[in-house]
C-alpha atoms as a PDB file:
ATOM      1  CA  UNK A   1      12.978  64.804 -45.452  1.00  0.00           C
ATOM      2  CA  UNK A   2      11.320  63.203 -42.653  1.00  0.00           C
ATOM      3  CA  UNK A   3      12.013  60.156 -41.259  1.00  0.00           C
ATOM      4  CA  UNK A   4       9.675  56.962 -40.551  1.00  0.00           C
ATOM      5  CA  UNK A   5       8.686  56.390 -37.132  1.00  0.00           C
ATOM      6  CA  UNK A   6       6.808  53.584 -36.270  1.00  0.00           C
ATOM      7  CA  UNK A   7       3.495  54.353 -35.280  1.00  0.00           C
ATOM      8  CA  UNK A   8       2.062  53.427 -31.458  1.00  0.00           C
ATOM      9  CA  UNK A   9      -0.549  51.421 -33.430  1.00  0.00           C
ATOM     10  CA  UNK A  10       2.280  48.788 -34.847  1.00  0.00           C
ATOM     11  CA  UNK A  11       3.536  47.780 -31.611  1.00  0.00           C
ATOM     12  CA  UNK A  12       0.578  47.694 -30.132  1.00  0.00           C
ATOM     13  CA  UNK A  13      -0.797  45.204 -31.648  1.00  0.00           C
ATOM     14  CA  UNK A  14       2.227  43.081 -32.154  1.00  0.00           C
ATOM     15  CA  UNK A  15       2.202  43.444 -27.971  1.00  0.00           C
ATOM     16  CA  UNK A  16      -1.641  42.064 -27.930  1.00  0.00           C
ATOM     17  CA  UNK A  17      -0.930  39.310 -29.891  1.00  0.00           C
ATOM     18  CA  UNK A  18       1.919  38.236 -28.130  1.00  0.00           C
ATOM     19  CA  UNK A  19      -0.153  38.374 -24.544  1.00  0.00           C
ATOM     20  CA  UNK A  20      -2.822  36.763 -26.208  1.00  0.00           C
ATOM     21  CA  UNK A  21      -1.032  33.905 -27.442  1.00  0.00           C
ATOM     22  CA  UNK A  22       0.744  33.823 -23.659  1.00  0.00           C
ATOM     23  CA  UNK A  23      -3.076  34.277 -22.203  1.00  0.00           C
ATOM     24  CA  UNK A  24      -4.375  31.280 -24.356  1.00  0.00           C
ATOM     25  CA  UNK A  25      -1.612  29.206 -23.208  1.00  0.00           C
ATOM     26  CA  UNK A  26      -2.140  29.864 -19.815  1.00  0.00           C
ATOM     27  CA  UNK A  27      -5.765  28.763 -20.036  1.00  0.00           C
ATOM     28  CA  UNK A  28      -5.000  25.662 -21.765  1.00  0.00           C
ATOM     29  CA  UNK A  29      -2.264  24.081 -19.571  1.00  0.00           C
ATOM     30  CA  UNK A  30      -4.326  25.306 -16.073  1.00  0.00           C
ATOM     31  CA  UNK A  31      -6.715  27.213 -16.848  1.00  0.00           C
ATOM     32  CA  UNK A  32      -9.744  24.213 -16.535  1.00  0.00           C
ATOM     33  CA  UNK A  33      -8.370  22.325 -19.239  1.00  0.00           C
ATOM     34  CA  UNK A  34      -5.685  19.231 -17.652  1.00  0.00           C
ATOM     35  CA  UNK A  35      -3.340  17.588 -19.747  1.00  0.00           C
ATOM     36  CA  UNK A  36      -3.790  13.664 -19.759  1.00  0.00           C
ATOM     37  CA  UNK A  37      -1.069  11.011 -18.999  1.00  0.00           C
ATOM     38  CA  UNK A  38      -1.408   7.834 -19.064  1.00  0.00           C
ATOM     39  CA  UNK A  39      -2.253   5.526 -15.873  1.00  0.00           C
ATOM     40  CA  UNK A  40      -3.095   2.074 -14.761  1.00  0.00           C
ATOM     41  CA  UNK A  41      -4.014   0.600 -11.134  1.00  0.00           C
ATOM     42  CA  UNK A  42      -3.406  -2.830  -9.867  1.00  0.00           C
ATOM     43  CA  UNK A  43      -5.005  -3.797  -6.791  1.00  0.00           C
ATOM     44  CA  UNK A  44      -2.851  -5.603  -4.214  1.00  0.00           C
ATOM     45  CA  UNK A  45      -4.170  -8.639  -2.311  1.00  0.00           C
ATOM     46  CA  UNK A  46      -4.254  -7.575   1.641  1.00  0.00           C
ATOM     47  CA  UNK A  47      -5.017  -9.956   4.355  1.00  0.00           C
ATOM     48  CA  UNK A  48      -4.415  -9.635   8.362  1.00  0.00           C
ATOM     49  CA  UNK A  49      -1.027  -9.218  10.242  1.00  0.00           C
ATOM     50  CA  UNK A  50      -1.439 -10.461  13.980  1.00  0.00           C
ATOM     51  CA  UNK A  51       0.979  -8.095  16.410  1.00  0.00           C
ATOM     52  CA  UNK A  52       2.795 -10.157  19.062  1.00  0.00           C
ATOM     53  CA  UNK A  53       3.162 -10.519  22.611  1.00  0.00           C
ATOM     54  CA  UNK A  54       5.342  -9.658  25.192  1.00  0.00           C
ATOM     55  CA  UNK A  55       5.288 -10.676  28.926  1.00  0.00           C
ATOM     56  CA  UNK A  56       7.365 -12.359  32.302  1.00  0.00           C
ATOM     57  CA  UNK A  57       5.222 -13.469  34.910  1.00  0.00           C
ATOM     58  CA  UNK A  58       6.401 -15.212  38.031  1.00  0.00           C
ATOM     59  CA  UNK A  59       5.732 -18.659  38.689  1.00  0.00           C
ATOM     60  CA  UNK A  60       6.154 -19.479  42.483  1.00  0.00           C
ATOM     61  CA  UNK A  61       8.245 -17.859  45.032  1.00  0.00           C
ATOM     62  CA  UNK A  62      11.355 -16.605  45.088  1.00  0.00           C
ATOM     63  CA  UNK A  63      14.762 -17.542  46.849  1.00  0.00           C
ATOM     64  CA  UNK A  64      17.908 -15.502  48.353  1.00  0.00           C
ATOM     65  CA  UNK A  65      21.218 -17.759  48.456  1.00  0.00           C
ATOM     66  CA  UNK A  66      24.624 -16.488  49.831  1.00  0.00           C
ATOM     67  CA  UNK A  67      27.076 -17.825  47.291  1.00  0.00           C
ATOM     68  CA  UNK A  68      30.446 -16.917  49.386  1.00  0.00           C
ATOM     69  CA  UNK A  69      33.947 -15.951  47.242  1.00  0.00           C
ATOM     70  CA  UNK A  70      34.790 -19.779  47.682  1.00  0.00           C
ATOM     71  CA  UNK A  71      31.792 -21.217  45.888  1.00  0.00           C
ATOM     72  CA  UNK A  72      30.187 -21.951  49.249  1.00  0.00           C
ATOM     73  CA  UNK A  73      26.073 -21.433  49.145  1.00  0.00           C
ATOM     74  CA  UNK A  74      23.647 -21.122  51.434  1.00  0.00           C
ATOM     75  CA  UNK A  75      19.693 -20.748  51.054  1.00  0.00           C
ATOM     76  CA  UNK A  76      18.874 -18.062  53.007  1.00  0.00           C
ATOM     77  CA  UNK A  77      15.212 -17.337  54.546  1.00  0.00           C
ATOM     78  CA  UNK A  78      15.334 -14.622  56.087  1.00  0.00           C
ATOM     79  CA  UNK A  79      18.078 -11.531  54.826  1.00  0.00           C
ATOM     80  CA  UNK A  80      18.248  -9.675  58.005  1.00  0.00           C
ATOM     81  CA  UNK A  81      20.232 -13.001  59.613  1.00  0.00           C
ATOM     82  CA  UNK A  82      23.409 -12.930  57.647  1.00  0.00           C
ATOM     83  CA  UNK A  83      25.895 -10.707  57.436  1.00  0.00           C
ATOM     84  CA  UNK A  84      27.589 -10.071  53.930  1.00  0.00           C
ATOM     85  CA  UNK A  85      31.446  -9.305  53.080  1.00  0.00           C
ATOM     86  CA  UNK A  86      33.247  -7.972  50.343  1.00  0.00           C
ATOM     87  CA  UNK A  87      33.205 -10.338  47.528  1.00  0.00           C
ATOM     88  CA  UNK A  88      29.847 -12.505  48.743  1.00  0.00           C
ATOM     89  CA  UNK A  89      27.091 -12.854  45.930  1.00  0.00           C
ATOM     90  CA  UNK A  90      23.690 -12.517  46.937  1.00  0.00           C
ATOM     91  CA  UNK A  91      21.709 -14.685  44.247  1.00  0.00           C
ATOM     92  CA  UNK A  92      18.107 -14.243  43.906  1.00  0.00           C
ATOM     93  CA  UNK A  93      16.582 -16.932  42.080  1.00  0.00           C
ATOM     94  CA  UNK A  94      12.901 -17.761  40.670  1.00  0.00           C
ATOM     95  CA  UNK A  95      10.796 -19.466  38.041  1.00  0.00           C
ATOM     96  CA  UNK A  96       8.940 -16.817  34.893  1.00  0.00           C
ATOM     97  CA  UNK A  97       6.963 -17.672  32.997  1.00  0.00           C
ATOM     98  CA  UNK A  98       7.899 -15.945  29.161  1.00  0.00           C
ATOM     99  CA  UNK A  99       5.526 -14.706  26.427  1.00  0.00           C
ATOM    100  CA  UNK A 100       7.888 -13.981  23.324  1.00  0.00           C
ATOM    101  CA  UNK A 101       5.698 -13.705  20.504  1.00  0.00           C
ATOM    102  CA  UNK A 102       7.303 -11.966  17.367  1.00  0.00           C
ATOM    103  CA  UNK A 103       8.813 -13.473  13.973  1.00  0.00           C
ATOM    104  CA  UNK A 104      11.960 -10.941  14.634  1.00  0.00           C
ATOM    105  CA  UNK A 105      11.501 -10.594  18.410  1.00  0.00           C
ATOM    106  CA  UNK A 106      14.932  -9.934  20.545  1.00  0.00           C
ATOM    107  CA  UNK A 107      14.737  -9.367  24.263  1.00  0.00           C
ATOM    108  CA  UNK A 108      16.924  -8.392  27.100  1.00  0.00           C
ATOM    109  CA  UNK A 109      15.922  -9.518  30.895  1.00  0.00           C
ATOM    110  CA  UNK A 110      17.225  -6.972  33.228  1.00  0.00           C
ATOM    111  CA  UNK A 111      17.374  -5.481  36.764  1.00  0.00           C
ATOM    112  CA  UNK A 112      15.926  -2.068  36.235  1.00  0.00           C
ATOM    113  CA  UNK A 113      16.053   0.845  38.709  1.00  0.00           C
ATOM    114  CA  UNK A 114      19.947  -0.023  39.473  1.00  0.00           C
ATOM    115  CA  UNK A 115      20.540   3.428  40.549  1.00  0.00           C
ATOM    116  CA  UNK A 116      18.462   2.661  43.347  1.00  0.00           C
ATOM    117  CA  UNK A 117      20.541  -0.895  44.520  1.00  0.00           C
ATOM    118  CA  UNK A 118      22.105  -0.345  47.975  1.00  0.00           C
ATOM    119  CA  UNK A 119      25.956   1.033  47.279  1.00  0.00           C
ATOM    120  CA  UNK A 120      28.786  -1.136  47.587  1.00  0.00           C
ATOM    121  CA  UNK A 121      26.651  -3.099  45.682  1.00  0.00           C
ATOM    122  CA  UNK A 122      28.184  -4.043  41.666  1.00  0.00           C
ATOM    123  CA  UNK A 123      26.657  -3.059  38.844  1.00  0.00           C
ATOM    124  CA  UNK A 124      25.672  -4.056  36.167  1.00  0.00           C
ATOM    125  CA  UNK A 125      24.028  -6.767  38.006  1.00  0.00           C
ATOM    126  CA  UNK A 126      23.762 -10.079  36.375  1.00  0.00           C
ATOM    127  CA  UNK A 127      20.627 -12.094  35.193  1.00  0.00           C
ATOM    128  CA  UNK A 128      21.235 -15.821  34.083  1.00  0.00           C
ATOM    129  CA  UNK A 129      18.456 -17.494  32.682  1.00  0.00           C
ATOM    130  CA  UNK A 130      18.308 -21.565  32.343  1.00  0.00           C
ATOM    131  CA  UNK A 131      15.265 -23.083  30.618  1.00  0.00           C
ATOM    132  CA  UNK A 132      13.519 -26.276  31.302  1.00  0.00           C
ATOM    133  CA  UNK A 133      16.142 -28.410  29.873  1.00  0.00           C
ATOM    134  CA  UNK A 134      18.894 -27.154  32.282  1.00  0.00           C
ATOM    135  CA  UNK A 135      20.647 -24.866  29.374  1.00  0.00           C
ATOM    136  CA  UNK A 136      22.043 -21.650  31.100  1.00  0.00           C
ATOM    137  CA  UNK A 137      22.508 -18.307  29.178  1.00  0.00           C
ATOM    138  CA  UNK A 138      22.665 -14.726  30.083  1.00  0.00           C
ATOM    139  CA  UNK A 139      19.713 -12.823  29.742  1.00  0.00           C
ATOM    140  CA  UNK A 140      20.055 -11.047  26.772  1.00  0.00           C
ATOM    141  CA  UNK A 141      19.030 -11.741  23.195  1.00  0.00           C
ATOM    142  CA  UNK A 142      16.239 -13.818  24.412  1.00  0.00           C
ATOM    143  CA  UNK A 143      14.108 -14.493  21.097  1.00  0.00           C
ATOM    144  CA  UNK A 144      10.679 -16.264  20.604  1.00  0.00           C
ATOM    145  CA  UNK A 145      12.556 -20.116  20.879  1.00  0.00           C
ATOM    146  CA  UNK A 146      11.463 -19.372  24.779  1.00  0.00           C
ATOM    147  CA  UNK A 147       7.746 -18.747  23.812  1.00  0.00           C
ATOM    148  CA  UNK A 148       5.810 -20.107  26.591  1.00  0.00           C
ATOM    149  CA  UNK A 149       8.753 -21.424  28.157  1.00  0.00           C
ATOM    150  CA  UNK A 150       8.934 -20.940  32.036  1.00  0.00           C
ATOM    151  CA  UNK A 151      12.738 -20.711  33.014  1.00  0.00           C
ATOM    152  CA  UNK A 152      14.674 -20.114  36.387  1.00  0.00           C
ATOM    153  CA  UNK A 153      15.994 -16.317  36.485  1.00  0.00           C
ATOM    154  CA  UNK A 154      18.799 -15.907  38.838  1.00  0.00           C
ATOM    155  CA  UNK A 155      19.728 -12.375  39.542  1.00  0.00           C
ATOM    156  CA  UNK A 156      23.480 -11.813  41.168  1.00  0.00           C
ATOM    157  CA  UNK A 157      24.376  -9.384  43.410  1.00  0.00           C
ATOM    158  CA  UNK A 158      27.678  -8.624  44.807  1.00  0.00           C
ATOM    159  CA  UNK A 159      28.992  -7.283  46.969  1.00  0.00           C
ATOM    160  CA  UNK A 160      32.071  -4.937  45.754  1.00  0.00           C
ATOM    161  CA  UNK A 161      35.369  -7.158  46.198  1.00  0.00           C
ATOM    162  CA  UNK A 162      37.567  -4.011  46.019  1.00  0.00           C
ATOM    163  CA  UNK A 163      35.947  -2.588  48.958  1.00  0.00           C
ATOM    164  CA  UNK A 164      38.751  -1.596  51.588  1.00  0.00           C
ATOM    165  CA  UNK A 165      39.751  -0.776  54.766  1.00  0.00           C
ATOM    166  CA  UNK A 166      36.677   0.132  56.571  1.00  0.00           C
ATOM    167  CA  UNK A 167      34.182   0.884  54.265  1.00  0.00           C
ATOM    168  CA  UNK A 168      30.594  -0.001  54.044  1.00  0.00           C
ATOM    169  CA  UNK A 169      31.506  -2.022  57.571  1.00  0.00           C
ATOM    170  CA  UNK A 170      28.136  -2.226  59.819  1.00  0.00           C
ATOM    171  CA  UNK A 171      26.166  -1.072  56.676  1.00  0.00           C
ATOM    172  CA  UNK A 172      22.619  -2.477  56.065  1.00  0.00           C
ATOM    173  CA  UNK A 173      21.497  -3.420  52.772  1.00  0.00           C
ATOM    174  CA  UNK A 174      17.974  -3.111  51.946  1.00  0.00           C
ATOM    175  CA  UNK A 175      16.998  -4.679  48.644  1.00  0.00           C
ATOM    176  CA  UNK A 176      12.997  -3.407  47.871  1.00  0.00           C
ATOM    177  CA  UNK A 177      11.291  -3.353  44.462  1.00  0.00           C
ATOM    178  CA  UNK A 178      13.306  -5.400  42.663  1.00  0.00           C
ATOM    179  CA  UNK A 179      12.115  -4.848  39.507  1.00  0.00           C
ATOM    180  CA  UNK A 180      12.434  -7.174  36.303  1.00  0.00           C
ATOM    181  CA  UNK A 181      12.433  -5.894  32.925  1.00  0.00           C
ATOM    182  CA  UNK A 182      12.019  -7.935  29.761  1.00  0.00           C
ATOM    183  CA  UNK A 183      12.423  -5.128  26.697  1.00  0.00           C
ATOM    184  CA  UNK A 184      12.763  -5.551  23.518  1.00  0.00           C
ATOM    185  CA  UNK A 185      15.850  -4.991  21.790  1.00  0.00           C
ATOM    186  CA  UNK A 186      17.158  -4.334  18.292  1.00  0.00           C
ATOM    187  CA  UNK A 187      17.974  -7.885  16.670  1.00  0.00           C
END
């Protein structure tokens, strides 16, 4: 007795049909042919967004005063005529003009290039601004309200109170480049 075997031809094509099927799958899902979804547009109305502005320009001179431990000052005109001592201020003080232009606009006024102030010297140095109507704040979180505004900027130095013994005595301090920096900050 012999046994059935199935022949090579039965498979066969049972194998075609199944990669033809596969092939004519292929071709309709990317083959050319794209399957549609559905879409819609909606056009936005635009328009024009100004960027804003800003700026510190001085207005005037500037002015050096020796405010002493005691509360003592005294307008100085020329540096190289006084001599300074632990705990003295030296307070320089002028009129800016601000441009703070911005709907969410926060900025700092600083002394940059501290690294560079004489040593002996305190840091962080401290800016006070007062604006035209004689209110005084620090310099920091300075927002558009000042737009346009020109305020008096004083900028303290002092001299390190806990300076002992002998130190820094017969020292010269040169102040050069003092450099104001209005940045913007996160609100």
């Amino acid at each position: 007795m012999t046994e059935a075997v199935a022949t090579p031809k039965s498979v066969s094509s049972r194998t075609k049909a199944i990669i033809a099927i596969a092939a004519g799958a292929v071709l309709l899902l990317g083959g050319g042919t794209t399957l549609a979804y559905w879409s819609t547009t909606q056009t936005l109305a635009g328009g024009t967004v100004a960027s804003g502005d800003l700026d510190i320009q001085p207005v005037g001179g500037q002015t050096w005063t020796l405010v002493g431990e005691d509360g003592t000052e005294v307008v100085v005109t020329d540096l190289s005529t006084i001599d300074i001592v632990p705990g003295d201020t030296l307070q320089l003080t002028g009129d800016f003009a601000l441009t703070l232009i911005g709907d969410n606009l926060v900025a700092d006024l600083t002394v940059s290039d501290v690294a560079n102030l004489p040593a002996g010297i305190v840091t962080p140095v401290v800016v006070n601004v007062e604006d035209s109507t004689g209110v005084a704040f620090p310099g920091t979180g300075l927002t558009s309200d000042l737009n346009g505004e020109t305020v008096s900027v004083n900028v303290d130095f002092q001299f390190d109170p806990q300076t002992v013994g002998t130190d820094l005595q017969l020292t010269d301090f040169t102040f050069e480049d003092i450099t104001l920096t209005l940045t913007q900050v996160q609100p």
